[in-house]
C-alpha atoms as a PDB file:
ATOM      1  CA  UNK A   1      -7.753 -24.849-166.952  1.00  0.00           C
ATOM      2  CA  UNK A   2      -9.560 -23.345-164.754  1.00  0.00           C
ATOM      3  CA  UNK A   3      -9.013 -22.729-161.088  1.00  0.00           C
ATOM      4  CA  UNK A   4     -12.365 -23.626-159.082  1.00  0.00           C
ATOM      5  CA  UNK A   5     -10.610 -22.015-155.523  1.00  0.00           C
ATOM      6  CA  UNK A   6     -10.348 -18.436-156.973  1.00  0.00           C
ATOM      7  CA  UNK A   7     -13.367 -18.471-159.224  1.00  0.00           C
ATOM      8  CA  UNK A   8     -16.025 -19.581-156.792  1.00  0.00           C
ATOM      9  CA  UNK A   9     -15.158 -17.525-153.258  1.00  0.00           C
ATOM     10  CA  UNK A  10     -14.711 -14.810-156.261  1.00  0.00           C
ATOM     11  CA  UNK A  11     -18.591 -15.156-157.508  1.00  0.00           C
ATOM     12  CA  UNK A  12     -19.813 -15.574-153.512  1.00  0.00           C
ATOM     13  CA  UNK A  13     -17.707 -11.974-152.445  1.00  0.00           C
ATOM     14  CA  UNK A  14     -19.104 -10.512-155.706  1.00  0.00           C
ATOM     15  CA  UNK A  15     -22.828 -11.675-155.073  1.00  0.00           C
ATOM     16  CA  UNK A  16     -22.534 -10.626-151.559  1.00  0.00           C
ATOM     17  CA  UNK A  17     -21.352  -7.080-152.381  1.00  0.00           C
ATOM     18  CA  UNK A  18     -23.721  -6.245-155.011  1.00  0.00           C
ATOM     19  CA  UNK A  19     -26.627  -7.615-152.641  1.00  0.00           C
ATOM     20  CA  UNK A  20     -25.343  -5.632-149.624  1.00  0.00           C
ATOM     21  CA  UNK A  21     -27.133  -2.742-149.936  1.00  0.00           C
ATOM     22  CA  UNK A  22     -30.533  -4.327-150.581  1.00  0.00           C
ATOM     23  CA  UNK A  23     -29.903  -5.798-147.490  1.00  0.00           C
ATOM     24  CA  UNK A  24     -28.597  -3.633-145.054  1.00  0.00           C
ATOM     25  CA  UNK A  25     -31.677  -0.791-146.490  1.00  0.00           C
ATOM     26  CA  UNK A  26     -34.092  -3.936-146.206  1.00  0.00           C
ATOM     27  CA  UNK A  27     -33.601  -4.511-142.249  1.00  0.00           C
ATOM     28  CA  UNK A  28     -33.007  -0.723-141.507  1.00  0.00           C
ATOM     29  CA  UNK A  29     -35.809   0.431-142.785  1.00  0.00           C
ATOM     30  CA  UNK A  30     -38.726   1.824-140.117  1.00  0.00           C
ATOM     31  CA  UNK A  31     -42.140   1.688-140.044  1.00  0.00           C
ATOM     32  CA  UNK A  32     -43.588   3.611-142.413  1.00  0.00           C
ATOM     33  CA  UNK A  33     -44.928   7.138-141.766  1.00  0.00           C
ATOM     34  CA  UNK A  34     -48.644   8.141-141.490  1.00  0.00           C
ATOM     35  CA  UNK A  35     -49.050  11.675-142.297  1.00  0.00           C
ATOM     36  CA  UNK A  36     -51.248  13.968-140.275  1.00  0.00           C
ATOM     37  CA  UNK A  37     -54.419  14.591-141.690  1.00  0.00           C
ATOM     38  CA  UNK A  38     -56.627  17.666-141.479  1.00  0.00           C
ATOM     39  CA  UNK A  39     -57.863  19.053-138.498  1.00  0.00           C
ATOM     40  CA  UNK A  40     -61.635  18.072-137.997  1.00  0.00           C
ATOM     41  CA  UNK A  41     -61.196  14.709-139.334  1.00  0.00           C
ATOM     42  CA  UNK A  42     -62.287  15.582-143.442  1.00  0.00           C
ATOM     43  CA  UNK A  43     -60.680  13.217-145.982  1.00  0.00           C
ATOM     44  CA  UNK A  44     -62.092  14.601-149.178  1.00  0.00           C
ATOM     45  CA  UNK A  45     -59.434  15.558-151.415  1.00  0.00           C
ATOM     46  CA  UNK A  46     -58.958  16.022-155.087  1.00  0.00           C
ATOM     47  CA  UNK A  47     -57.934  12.385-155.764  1.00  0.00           C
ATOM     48  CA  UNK A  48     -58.568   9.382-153.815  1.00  0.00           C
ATOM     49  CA  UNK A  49     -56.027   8.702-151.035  1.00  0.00           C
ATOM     50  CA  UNK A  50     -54.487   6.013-152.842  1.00  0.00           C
ATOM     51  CA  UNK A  51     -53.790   7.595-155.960  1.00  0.00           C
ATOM     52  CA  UNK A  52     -52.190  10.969-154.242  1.00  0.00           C
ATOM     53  CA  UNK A  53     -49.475   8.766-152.648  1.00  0.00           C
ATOM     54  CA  UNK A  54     -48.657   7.730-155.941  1.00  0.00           C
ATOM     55  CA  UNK A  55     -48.910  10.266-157.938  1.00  0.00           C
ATOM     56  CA  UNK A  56     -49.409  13.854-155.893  1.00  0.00           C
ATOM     57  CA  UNK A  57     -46.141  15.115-158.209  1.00  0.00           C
ATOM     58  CA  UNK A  58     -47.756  14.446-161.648  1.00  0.00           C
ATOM     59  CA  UNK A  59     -50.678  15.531-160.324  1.00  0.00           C
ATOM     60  CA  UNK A  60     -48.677  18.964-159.122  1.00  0.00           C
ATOM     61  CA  UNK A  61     -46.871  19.408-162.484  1.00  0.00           C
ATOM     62  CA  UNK A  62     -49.574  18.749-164.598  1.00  0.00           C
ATOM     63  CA  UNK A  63     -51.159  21.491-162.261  1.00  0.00           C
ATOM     64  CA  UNK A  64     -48.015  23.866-162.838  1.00  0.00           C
ATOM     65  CA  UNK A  65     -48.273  23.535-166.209  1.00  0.00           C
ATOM     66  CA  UNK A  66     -52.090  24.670-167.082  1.00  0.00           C
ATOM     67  CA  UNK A  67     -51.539  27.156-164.948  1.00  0.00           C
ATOM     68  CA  UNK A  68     -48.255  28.624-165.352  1.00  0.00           C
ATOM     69  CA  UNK A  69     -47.306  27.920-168.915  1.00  0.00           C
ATOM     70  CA  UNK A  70     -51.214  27.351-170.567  1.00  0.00           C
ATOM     71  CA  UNK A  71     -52.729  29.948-168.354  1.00  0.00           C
ATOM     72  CA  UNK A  72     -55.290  27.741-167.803  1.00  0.00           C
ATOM     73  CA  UNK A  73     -56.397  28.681-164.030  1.00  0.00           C
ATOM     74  CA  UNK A  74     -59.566  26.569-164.178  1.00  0.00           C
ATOM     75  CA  UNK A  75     -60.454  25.008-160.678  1.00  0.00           C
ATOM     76  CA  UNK A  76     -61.132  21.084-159.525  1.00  0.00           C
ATOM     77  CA  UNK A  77     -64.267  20.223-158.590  1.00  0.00           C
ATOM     78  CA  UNK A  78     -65.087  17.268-156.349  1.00  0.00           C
ATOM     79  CA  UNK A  79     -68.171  16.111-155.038  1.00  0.00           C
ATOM     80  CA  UNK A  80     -69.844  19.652-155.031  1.00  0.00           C
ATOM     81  CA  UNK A  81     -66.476  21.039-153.340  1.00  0.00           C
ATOM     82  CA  UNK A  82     -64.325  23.610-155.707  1.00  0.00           C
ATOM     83  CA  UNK A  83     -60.384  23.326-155.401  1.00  0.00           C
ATOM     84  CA  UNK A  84     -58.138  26.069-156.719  1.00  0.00           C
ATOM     85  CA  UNK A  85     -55.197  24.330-159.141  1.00  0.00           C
ATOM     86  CA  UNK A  86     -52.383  25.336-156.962  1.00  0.00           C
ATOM     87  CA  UNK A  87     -49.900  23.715-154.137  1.00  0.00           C
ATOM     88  CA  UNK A  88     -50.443  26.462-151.985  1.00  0.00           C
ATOM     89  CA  UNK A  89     -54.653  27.517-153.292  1.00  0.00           C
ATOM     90  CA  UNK A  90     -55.684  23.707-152.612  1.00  0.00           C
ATOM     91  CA  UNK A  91     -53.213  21.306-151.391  1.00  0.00           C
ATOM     92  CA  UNK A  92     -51.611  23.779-148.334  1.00  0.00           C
ATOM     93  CA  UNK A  93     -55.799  24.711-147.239  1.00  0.00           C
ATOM     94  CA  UNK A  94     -55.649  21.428-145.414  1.00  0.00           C
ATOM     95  CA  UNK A  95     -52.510  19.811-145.010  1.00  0.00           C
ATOM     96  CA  UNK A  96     -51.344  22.915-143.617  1.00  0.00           C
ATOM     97  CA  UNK A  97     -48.578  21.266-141.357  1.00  0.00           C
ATOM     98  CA  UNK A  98     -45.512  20.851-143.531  1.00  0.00           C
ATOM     99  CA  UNK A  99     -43.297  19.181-140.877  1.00  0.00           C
ATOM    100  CA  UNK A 100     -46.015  16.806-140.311  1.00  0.00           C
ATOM    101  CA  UNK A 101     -47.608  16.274-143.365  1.00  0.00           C
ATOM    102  CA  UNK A 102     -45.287  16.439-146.509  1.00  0.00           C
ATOM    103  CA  UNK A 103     -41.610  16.125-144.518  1.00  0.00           C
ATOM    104  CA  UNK A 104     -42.814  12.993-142.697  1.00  0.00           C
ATOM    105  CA  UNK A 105     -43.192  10.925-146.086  1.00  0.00           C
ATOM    106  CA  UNK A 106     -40.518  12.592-148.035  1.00  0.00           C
ATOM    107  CA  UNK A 107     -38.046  12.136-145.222  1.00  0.00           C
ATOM    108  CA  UNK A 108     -38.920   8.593-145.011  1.00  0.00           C
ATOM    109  CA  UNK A 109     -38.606   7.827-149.005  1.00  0.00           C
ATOM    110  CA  UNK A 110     -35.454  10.546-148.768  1.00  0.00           C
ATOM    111  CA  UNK A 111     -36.663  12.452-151.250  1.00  0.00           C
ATOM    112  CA  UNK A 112     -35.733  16.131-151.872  1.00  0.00           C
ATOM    113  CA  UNK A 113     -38.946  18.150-153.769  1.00  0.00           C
ATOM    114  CA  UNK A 114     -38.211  21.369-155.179  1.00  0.00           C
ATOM    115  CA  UNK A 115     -41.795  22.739-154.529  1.00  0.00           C
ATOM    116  CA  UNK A 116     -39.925  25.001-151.019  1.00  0.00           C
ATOM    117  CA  UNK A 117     -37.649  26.807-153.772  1.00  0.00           C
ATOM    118  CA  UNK A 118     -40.340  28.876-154.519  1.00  0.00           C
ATOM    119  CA  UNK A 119     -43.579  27.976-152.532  1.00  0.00           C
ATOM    120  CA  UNK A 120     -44.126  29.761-148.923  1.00  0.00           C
ATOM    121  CA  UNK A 121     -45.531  27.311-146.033  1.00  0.00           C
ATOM    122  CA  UNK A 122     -48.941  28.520-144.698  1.00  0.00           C
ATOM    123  CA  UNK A 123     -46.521  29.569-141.195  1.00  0.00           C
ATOM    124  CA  UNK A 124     -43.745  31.045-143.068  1.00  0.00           C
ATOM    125  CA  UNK A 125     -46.919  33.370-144.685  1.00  0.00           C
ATOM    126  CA  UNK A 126     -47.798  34.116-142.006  1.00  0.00           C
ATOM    127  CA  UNK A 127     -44.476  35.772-140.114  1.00  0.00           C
ATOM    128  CA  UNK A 128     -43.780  37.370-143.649  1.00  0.00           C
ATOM    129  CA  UNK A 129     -47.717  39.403-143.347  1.00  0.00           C
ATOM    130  CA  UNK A 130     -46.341  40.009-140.180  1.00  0.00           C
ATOM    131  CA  UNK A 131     -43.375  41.411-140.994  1.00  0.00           C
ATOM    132  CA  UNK A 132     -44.885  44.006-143.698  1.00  0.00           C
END
């Protein structure tokens, strides 16, 4: 009734090619990256370091939001150190490196933020002062 020298090879092919790519991205996959911290070696930032890997884009939206659509352009303030609520007002003050900081990471995890549609890097300011 039923015809064990299709059915089996069938399963292994089909188990194979749904498992390929967790394979092939499994043994391709580099070291991971280590972002470039500030210059003169200070590590305080709004969060611990841990919890802005994991969750630097909630923390960004929910940042977006007060300010944008609540108007609520309160600042952060951490261990006697205020922080403006903004990508470019806190976050671009020290990890002012976007190749090295932010690409690095997002590169690696290839993921494609939409903060650049609007935001200026601290360089690209720069050249655009210098250009008025």
């Amino acid at each position: 009734m039923y015809n064990k020298r299709t059915v089996i090879p069938g399963l292994v092919i089909l188990v194979f090619f749904v498992t390929f790519p967790f394979w092939y991205n499994g043994l391709s996959a580099g070291p991971v990256p280590t972002p470039e911290l500030p210059p003169g070696g200070e590590k305080q930032c709004v969060a611990p370091a841990s919890e802005m890997r994991a969750k630097h884009m909630k923390i960004l939206n929910e940042w977006r939001d007060d300010v944008l659509r609540n108007g609520e352009r309160v600042s952060i303030t951490v261990d006697g150190k205020e922080y403006r609520k903004g990508l470019q007002l806190a976050c671009m003050q020290c990890h002012s490196n976007k190749e090295k900081f932010c690409d690095s990471c997002h590169e690696y995890a290839d993921v494609k933020p939409y903060c650049w549609n609007c935001h200026l890097t601290p360089a690209q300011l720069a050249s655009k002062k210098e250009t008025l």
